[in-house]
C-alpha atoms as a PDB file:
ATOM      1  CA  UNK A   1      93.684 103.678  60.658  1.00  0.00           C
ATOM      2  CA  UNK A   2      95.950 101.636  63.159  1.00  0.00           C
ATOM      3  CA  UNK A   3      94.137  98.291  64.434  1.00  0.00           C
ATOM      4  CA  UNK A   4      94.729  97.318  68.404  1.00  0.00           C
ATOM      5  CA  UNK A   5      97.220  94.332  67.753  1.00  0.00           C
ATOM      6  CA  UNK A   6      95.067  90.669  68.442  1.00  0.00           C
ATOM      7  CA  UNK A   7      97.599  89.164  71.008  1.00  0.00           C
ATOM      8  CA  UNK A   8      96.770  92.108  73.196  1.00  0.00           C
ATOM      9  CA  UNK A   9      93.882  90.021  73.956  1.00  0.00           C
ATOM     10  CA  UNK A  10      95.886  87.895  75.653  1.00  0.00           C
ATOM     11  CA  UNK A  11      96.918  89.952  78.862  1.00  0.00           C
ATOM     12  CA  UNK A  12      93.509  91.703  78.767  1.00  0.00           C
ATOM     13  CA  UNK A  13      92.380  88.063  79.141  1.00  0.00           C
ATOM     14  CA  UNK A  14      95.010  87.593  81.756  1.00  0.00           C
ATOM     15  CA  UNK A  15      94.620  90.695  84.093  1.00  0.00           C
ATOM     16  CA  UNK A  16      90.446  89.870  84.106  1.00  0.00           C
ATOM     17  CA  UNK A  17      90.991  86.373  84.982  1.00  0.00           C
ATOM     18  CA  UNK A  18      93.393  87.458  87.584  1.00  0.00           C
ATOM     19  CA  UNK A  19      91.204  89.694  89.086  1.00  0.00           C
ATOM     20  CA  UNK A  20      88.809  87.037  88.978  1.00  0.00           C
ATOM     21  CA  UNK A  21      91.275  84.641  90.725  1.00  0.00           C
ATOM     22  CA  UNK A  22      92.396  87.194  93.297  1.00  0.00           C
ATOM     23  CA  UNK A  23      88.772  87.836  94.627  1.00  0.00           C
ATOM     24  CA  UNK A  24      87.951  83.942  94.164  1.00  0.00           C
ATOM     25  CA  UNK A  25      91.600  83.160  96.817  1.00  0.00           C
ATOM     26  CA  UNK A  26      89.520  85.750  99.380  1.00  0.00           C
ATOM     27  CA  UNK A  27      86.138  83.976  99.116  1.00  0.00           C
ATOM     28  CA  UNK A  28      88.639  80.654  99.425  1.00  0.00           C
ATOM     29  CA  UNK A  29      89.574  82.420 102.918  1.00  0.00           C
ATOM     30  CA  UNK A  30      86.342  83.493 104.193  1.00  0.00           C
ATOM     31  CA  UNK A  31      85.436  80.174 103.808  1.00  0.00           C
ATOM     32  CA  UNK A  32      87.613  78.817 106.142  1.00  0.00           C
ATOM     33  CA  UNK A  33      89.992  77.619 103.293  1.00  0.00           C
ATOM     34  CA  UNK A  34      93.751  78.046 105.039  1.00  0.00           C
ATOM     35  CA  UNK A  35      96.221  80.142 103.060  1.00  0.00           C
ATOM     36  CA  UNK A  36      98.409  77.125 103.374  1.00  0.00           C
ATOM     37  CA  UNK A  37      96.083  74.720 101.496  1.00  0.00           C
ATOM     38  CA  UNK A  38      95.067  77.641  98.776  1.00  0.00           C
ATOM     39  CA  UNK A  39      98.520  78.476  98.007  1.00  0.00           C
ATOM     40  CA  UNK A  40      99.758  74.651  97.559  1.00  0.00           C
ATOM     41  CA  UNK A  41      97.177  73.636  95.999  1.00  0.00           C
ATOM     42  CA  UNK A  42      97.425  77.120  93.394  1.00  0.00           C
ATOM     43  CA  UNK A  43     101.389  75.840  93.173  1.00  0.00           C
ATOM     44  CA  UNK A  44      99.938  72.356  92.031  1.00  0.00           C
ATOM     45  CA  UNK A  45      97.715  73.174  89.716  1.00  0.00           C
ATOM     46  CA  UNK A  46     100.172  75.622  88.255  1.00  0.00           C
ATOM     47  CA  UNK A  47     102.817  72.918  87.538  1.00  0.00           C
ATOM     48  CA  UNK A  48     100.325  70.869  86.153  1.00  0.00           C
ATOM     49  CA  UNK A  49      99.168  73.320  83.597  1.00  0.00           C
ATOM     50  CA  UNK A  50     102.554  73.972  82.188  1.00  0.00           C
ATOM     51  CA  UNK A  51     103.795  70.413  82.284  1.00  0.00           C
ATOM     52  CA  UNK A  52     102.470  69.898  78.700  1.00  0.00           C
ATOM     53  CA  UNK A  53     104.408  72.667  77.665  1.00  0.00           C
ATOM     54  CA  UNK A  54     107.482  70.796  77.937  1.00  0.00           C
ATOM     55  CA  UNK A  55     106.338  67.918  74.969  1.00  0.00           C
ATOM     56  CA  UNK A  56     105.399  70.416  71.886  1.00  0.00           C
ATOM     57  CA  UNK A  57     109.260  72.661  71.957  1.00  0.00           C
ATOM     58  CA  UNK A  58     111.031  72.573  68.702  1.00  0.00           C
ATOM     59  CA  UNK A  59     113.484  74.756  69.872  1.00  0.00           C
ATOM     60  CA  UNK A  60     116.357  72.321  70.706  1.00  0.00           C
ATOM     61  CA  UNK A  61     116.908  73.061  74.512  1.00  0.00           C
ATOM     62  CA  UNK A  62     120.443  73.909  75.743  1.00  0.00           C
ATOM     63  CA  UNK A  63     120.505  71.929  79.240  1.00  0.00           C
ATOM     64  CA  UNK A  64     123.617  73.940  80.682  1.00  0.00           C
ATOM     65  CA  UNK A  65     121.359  77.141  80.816  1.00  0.00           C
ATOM     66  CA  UNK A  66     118.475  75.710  82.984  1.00  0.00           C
ATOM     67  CA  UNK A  67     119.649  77.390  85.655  1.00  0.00           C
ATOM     68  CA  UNK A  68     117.894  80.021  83.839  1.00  0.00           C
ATOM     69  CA  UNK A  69     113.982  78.993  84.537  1.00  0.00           C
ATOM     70  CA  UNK A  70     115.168  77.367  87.899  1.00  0.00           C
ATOM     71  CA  UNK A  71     116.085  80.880  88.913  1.00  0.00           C
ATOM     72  CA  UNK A  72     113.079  82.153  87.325  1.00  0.00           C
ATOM     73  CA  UNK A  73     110.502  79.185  89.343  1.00  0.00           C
ATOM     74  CA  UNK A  74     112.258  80.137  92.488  1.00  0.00           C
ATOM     75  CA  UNK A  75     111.534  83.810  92.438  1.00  0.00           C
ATOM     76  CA  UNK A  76     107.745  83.181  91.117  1.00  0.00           C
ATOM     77  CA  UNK A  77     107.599  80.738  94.042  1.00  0.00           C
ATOM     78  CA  UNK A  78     108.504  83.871  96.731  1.00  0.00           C
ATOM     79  CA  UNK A  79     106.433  86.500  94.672  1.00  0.00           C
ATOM     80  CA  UNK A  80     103.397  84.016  94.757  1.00  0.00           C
ATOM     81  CA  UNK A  81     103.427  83.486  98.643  1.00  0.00           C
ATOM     82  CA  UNK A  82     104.039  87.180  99.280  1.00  0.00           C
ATOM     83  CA  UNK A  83     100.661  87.764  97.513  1.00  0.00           C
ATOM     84  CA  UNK A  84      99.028  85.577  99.228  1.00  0.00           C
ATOM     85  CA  UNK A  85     100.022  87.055 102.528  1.00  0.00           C
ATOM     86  CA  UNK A  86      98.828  90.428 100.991  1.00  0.00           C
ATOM     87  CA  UNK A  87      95.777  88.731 100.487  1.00  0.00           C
ATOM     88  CA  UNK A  88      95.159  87.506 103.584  1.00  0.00           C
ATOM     89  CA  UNK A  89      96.041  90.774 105.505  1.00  0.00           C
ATOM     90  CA  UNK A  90      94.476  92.960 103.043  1.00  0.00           C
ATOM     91  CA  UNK A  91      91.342  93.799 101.051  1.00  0.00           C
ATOM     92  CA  UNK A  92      91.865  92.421  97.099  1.00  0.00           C
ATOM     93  CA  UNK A  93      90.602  96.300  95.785  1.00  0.00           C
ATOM     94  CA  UNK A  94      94.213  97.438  97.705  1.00  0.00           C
ATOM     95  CA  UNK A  95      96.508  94.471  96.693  1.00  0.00           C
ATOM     96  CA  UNK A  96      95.105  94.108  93.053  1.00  0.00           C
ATOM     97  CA  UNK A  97      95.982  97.523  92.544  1.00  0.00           C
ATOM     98  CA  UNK A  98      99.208  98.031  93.798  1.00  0.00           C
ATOM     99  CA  UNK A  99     100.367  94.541  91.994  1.00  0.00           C
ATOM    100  CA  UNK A 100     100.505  96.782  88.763  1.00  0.00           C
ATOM    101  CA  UNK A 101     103.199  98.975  90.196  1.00  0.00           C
ATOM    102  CA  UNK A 102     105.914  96.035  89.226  1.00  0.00           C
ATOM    103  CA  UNK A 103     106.708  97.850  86.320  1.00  0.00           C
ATOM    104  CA  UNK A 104     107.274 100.974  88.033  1.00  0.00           C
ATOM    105  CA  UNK A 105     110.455  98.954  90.121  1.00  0.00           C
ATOM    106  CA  UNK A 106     111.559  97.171  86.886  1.00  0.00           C
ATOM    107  CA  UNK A 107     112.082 100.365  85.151  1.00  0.00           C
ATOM    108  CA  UNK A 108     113.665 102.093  87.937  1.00  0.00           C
ATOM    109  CA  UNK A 109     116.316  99.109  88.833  1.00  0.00           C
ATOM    110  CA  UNK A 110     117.173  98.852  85.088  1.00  0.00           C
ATOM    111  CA  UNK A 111     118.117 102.588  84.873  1.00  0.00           C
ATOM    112  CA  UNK A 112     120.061 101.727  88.892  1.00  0.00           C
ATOM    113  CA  UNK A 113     121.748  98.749  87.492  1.00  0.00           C
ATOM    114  CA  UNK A 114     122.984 100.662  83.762  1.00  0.00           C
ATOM    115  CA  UNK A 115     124.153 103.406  85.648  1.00  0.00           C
ATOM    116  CA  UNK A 116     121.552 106.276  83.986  1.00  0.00           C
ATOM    117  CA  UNK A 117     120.149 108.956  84.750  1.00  0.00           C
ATOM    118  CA  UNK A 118     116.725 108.477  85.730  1.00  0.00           C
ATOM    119  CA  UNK A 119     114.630 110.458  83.485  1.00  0.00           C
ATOM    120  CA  UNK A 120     112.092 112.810  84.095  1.00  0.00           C
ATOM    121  CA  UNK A 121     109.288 110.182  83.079  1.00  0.00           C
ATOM    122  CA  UNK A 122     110.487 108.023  85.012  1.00  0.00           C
ATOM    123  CA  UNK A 123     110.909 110.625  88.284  1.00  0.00           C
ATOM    124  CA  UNK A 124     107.046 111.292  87.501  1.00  0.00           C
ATOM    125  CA  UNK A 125     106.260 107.617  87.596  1.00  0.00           C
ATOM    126  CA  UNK A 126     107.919 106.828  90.726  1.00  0.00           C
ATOM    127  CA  UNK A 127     105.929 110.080  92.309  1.00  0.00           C
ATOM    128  CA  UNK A 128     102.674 109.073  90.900  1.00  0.00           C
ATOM    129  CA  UNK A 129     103.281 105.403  91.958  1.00  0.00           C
ATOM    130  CA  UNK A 130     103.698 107.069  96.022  1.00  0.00           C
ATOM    131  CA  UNK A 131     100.687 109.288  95.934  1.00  0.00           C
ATOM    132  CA  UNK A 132      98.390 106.267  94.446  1.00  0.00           C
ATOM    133  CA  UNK A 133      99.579 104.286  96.919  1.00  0.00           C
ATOM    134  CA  UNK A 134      98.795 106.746  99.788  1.00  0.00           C
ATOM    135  CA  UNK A 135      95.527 107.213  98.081  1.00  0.00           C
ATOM    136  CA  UNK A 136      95.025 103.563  98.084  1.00  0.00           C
ATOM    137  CA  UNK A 137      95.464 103.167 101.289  1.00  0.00           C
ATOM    138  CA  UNK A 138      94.408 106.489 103.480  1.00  0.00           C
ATOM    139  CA  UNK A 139      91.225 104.667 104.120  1.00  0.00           C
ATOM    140  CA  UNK A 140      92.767 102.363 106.585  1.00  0.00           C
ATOM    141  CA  UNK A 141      95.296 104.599 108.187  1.00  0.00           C
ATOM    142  CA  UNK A 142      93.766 103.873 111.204  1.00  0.00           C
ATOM    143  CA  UNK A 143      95.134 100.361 111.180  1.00  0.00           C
ATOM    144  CA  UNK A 144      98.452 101.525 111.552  1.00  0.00           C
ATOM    145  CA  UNK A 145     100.928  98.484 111.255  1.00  0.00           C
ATOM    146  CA  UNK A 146      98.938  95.828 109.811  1.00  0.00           C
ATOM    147  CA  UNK A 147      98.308  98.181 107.114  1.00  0.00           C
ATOM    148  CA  UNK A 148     102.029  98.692 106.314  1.00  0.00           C
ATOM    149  CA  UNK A 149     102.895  94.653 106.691  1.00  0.00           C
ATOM    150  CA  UNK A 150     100.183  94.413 103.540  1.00  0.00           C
ATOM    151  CA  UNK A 151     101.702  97.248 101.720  1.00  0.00           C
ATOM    152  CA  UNK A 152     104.866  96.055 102.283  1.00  0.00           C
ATOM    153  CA  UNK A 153     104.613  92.789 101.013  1.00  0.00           C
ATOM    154  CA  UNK A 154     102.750  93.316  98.182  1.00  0.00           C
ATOM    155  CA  UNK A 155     105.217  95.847  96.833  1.00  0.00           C
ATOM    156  CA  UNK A 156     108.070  92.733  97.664  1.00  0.00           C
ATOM    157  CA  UNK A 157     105.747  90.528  95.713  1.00  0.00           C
ATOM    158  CA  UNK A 158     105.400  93.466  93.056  1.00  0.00           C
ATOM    159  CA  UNK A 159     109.083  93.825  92.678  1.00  0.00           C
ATOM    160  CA  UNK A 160     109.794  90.283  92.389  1.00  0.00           C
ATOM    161  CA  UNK A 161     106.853  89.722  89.753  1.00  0.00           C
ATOM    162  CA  UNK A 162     108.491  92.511  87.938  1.00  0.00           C
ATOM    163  CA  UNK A 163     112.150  90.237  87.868  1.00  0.00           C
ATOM    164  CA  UNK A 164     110.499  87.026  86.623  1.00  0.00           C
ATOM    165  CA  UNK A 165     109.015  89.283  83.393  1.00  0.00           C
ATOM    166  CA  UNK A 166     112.100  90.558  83.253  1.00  0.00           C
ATOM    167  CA  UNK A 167     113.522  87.313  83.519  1.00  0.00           C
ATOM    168  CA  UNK A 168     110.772  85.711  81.026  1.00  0.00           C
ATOM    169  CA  UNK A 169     111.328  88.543  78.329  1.00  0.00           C
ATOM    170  CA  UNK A 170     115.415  87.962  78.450  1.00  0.00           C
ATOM    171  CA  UNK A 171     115.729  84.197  78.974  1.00  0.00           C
ATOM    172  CA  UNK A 172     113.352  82.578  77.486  1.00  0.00           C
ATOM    173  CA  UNK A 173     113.448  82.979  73.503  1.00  0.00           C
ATOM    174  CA  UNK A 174     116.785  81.704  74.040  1.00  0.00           C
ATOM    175  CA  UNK A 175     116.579  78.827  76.007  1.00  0.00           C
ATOM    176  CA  UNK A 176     113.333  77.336  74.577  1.00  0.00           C
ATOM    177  CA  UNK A 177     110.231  79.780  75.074  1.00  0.00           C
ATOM    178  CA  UNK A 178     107.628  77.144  76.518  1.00  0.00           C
ATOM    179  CA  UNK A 179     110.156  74.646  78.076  1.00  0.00           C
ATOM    180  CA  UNK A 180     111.330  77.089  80.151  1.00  0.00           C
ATOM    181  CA  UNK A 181     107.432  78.743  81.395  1.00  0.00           C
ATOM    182  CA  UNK A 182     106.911  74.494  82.306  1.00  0.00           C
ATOM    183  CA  UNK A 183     110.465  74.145  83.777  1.00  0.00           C
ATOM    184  CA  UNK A 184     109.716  77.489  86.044  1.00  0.00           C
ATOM    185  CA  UNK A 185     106.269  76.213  87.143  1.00  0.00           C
ATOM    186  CA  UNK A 186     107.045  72.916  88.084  1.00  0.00           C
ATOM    187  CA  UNK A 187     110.011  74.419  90.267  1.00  0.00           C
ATOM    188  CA  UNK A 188     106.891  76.468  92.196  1.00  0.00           C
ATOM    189  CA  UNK A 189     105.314  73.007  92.340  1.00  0.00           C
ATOM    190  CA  UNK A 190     108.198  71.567  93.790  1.00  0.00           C
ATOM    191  CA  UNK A 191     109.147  74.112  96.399  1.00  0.00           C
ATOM    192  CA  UNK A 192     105.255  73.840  97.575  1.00  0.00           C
ATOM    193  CA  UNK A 193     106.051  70.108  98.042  1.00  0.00           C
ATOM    194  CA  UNK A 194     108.789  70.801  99.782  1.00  0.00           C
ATOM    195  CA  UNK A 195     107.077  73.786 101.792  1.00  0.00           C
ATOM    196  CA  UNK A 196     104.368  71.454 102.792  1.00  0.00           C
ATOM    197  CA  UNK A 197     106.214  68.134 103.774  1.00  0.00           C
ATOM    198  CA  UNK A 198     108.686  70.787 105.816  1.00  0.00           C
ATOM    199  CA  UNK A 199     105.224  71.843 107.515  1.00  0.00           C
ATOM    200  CA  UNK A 200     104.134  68.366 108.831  1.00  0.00           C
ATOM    201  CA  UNK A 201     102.000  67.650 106.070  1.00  0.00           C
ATOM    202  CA  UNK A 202      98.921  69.575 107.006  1.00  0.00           C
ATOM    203  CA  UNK A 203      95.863  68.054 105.478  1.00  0.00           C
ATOM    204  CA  UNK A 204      94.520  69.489 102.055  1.00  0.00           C
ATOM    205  CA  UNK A 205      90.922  68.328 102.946  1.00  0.00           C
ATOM    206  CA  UNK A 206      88.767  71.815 102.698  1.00  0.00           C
ATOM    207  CA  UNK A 207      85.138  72.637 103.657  1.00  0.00           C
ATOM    208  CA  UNK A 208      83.269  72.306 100.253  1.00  0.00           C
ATOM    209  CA  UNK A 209      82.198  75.486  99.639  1.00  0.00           C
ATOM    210  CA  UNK A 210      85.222  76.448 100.042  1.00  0.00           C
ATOM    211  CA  UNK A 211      87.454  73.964  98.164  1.00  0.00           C
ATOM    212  CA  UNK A 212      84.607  74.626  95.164  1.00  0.00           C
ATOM    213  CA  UNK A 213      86.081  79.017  95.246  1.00  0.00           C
ATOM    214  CA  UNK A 214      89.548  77.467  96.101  1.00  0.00           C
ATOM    215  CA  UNK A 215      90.407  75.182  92.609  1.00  0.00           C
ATOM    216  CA  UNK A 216      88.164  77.967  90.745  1.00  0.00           C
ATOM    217  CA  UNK A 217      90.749  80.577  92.296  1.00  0.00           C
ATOM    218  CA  UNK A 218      93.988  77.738  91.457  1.00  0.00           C
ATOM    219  CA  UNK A 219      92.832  77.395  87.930  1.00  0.00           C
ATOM    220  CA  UNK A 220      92.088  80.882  86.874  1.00  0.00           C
ATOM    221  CA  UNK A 221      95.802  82.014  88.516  1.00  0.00           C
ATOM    222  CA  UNK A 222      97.144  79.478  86.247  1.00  0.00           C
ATOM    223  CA  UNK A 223      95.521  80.303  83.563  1.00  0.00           C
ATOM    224  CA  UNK A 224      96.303  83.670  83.521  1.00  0.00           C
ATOM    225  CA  UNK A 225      99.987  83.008  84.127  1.00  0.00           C
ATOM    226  CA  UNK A 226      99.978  80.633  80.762  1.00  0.00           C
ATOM    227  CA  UNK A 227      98.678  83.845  78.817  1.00  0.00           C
ATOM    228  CA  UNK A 228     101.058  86.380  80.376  1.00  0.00           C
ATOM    229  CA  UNK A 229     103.520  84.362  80.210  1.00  0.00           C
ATOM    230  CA  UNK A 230     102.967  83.236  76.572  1.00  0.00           C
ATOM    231  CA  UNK A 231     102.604  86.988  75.538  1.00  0.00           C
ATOM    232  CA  UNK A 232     105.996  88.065  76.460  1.00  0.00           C
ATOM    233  CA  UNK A 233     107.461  84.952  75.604  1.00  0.00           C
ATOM    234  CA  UNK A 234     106.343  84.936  71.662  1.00  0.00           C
ATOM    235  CA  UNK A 235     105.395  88.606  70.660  1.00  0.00           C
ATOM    236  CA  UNK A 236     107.980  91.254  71.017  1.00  0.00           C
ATOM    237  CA  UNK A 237     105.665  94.029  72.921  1.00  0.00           C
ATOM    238  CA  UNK A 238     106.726  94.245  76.237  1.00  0.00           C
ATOM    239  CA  UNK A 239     105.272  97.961  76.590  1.00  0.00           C
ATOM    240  CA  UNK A 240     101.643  96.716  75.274  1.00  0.00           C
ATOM    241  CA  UNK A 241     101.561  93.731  77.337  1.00  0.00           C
ATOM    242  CA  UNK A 242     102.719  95.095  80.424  1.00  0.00           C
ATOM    243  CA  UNK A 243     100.387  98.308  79.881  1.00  0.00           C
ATOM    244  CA  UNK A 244      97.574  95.680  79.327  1.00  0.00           C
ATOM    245  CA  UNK A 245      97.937  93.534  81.857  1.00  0.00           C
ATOM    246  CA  UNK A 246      98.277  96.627  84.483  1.00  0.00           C
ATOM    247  CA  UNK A 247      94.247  97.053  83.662  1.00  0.00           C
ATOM    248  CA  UNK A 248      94.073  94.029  86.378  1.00  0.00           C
ATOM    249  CA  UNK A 249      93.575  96.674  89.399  1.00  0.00           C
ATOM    250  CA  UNK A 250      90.755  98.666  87.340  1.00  0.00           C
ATOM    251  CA  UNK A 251      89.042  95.106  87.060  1.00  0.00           C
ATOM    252  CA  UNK A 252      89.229  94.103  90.007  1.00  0.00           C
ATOM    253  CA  UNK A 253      87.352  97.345  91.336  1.00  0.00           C
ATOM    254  CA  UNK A 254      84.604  96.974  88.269  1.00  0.00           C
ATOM    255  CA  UNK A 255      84.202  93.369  89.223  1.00  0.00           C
ATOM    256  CA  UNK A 256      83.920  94.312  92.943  1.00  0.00           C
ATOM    257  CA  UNK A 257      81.242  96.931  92.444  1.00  0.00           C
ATOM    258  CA  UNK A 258      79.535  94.904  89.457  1.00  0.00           C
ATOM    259  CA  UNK A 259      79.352  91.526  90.622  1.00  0.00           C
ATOM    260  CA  UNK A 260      80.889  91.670  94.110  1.00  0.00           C
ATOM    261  CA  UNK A 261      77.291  90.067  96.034  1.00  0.00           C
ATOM    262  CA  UNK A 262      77.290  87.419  93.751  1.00  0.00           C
ATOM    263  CA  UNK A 263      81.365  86.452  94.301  1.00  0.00           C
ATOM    264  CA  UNK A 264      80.800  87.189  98.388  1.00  0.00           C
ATOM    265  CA  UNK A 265      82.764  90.181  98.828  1.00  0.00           C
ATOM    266  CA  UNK A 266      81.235  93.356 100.303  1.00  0.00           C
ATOM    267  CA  UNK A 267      84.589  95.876 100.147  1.00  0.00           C
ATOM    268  CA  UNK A 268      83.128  98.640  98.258  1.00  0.00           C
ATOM    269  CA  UNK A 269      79.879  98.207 100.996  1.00  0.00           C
ATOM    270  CA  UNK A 270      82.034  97.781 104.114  1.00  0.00           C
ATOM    271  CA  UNK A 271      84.549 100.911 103.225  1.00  0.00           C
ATOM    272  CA  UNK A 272      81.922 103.132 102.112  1.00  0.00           C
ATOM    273  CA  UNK A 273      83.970 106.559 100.861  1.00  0.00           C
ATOM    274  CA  UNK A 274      86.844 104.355 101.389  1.00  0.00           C
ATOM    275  CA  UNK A 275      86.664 102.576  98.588  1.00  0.00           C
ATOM    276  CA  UNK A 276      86.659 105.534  96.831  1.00  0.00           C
ATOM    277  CA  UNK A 277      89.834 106.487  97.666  1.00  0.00           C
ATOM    278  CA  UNK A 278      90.995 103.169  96.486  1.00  0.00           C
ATOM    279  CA  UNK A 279      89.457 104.135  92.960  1.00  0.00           C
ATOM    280  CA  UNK A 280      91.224 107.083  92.922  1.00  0.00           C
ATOM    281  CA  UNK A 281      94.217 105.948  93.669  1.00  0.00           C
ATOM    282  CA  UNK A 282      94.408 102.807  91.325  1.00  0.00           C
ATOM    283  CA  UNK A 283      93.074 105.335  88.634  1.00  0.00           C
ATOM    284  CA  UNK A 284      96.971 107.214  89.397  1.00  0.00           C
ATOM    285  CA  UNK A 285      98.991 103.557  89.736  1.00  0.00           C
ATOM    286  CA  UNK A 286      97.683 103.025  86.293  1.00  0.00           C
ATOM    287  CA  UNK A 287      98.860 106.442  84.919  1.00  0.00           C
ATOM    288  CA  UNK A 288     102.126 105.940  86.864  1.00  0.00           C
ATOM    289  CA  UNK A 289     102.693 101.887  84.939  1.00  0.00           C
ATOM    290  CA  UNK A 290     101.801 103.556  82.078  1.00  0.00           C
ATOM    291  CA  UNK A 291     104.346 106.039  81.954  1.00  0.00           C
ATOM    292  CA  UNK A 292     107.143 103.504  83.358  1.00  0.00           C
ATOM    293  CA  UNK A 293     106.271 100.975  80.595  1.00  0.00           C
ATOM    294  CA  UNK A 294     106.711 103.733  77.808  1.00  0.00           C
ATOM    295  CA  UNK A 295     109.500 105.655  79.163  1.00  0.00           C
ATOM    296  CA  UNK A 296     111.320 101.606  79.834  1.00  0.00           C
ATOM    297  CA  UNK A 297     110.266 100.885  76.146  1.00  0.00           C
ATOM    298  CA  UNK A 298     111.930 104.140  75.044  1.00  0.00           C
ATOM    299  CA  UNK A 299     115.199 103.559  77.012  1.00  0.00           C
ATOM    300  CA  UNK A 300     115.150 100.305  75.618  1.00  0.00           C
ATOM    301  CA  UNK A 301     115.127 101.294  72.217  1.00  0.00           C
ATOM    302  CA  UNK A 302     117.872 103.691  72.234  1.00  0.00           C
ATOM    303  CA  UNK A 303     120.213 100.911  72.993  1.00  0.00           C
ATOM    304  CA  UNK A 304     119.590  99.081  70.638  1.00  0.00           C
ATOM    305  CA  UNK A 305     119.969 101.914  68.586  1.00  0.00           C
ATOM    306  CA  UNK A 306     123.432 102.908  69.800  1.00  0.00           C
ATOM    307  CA  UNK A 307     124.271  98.847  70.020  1.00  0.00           C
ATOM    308  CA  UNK A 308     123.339  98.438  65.808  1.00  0.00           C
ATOM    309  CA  UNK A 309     125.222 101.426  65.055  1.00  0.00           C
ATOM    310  CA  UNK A 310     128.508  99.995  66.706  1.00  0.00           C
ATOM    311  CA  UNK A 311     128.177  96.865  64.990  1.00  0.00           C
END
C-alpha cells in the first residue's frame, strides 16, 4: 500500500497558514490597520525571513543569471499587492478561493505558448474554473462593479502567482534553489521601500490591536511562502504540491465557520445562504485545479518523453 509522500506536509502546512494569514490581513483592516502599512510591513517581514537563505547555498551561484529571481521578486511584488486589493474589496471566503485557480491559467498559457491543442481536460478545467467562479460569487451580484474590480484582480494576482511557480519550478534548481527564494524576496522588500518613500513616507505606527493581527498576518504569509516555495524548489512534484496547496480555499471556509468568532470575522453569519454558494463553488475551483494540475503534469511528461527519445 502506497504512503502519502512526507513533504506533502509542507504545502498542506502552507495553504492552512495562508488561510490563516489571509483572514488575520482582514481583521488587520477592520481594525483600522491601512492596506498600505499591512502590505509593507508583510513585504518586510518577507525579506527578512528569506535573507538567511542566502548564507547556507552550496550550490555555487552563477551571478549573470540573477536576472532570473529579480524577474521572479518583481512579479511576486505585483501578485502580492493585487491580493491585497482583493482583500480589501472583497470577503477572504471569495478571494481565498479563487487564488487556487492559478494553476488553471498556468496550464492553459503553457499549452498557448507551445502551440497545442488544448486538451479535453484541460477544456473541462477552464469550464469548471467559470462556473465556480459564478458560483462563488452569485451571492453578491447585486454589487455589480465592485464585485467584478475584486474578481478581477484576484484572477490578475492568480495568474501572476501562477508565473512565479512557474518561474520557481524552472529557475531555481539551476541558479541556486534558496539563493534565489532570498534574492526574490528581498526584491519585494525593496520595491515596498521604494513604494513607500514614493508615497511620502506614511507612518507605520498602527492601533494595537491591530498591529498585534497585522505582524501575526506578515509572519504567517511569510511563512507559508518559505514552505511553498521550498517544496517546489527541492522535491520534483509539482502536481502534488500544487494540488495540495489548492486545499487553501477549503480552509479558509472550515476556519471561517469553525473558528471565525474567535478570529473576528462574521462572513458565513453576514451572507447567510450566501456563503453557501461560496462553498459550492470553491468545492468546483478545487475539482477544476485538480484536473489542470494532472492534465499539466501529464503534458509535461510526454515531453520529456519525446525529448529522451531524440537524444
Amino acid at each position: 500500500m502506497s504512503t502519502i509522500p512526507y513533504y506533502l506536509l509542507l504545502p498542506l502546512g502552507a495553504a492552512i497558514i495562508y488561510a490563516l494569514g489571509s483572514i488575520a490581513i482582514k481583521r488587520a483592516l477592520k481594525e483600522e490597520v491601512t492596506m498600505d502599512q499591512s502590505f509593507h510591513l508583510t513585504n518586510f517581514v518577507l525579506g527578512a525571513a528569506f535573507l538567511p537563505l542566502l548564507f547556507i547555498e552550496k550550490t555555487p551561484l552563477d551571478w549573470t543569471e540573477i536576472w532570473r529571481p529579480l524577474l521572479m521578486g518583481v512579479a511576486f511584488f505585483v501578485g502580492t499587492w493585487l491580493t491585497f486589493i482583493g482583500i480589501k474589496r472583497g470577503d477572504v471566503s471569495l478571494v481565498t478561493p479563487i487564488m487556487g485557480t492559478k494553476v488553471v491559467f498556468v496550464a492553459i498559457g503553457i499549452v498557448l505558448l507551445t502551440g497545442k491543442e488544448i486538451s479535453p481536460a484541460l477544456w473541462v478545467a477552464a469550464i469548471l474554473t467559470a462556473i465556480g467562479i459564478f458560483l462563488t460569487g452569485v451571492a453578491d451580484f447585486a454589487k455589480g462593479r465592485q464585485l467584478l474590480f475584486t474578481l478581477l484582480v484576484t484572477l490578475a494576482s492568480a495568474a501572476i502567482f501562477g508565473l512565479c511557480d512557474v518561474l520557481v519550478n524552472w529557475w531555481a534548481n539551476d541558479f541556486g534553489p534558496v539563493s534565489f527564494l532570498a534574492i526574490g524576496s528581498l526584491v519585494v522588500a525593496a520595491f515596498s521601500i521604494v513604494m513607500w518613500l514614493a508615497q511620502g513616507r506614511p507612518t507605520m505606527a498602527m492601533p494595537r490591536s491591530g498591529a498585534t493581527w497585522a505582524w501575526w498576518a506578515a509572519a504567517m504569509i511569510s511563512v507559508q511562502a518559505m514552505l511553498i516555495g521550498l517544496s517546489l524548489s527541492f522535491f520534483d512534484d509539482a502536481t502534488g504540491i500544487n494540488v495540495v496547496y489548492a486545499s487553501r480555499g477549503l480552509w479558509v471556509i472550515i476556519l471561517v465557520v469553525l473558528f471565525g468568532a474567535f478570529l473576528g470575522n462574521s462572513e458565513h453569519q453576514n451572507k447567510g445562504r450566501g456563503f453557501l454558494w461560496r462553498v459550492f463553488g470553491t468545492l468546483v475551483l478545487t475539482a477544476a485545479i485538480i484536473i489542470a494540475v494532472v492534465d499539466r503534469s501529464r503534458a509535461e511528461a510526454a515531453i520529456l518523453h519525446i525529448s529522451n527519445e531524440r537524444i
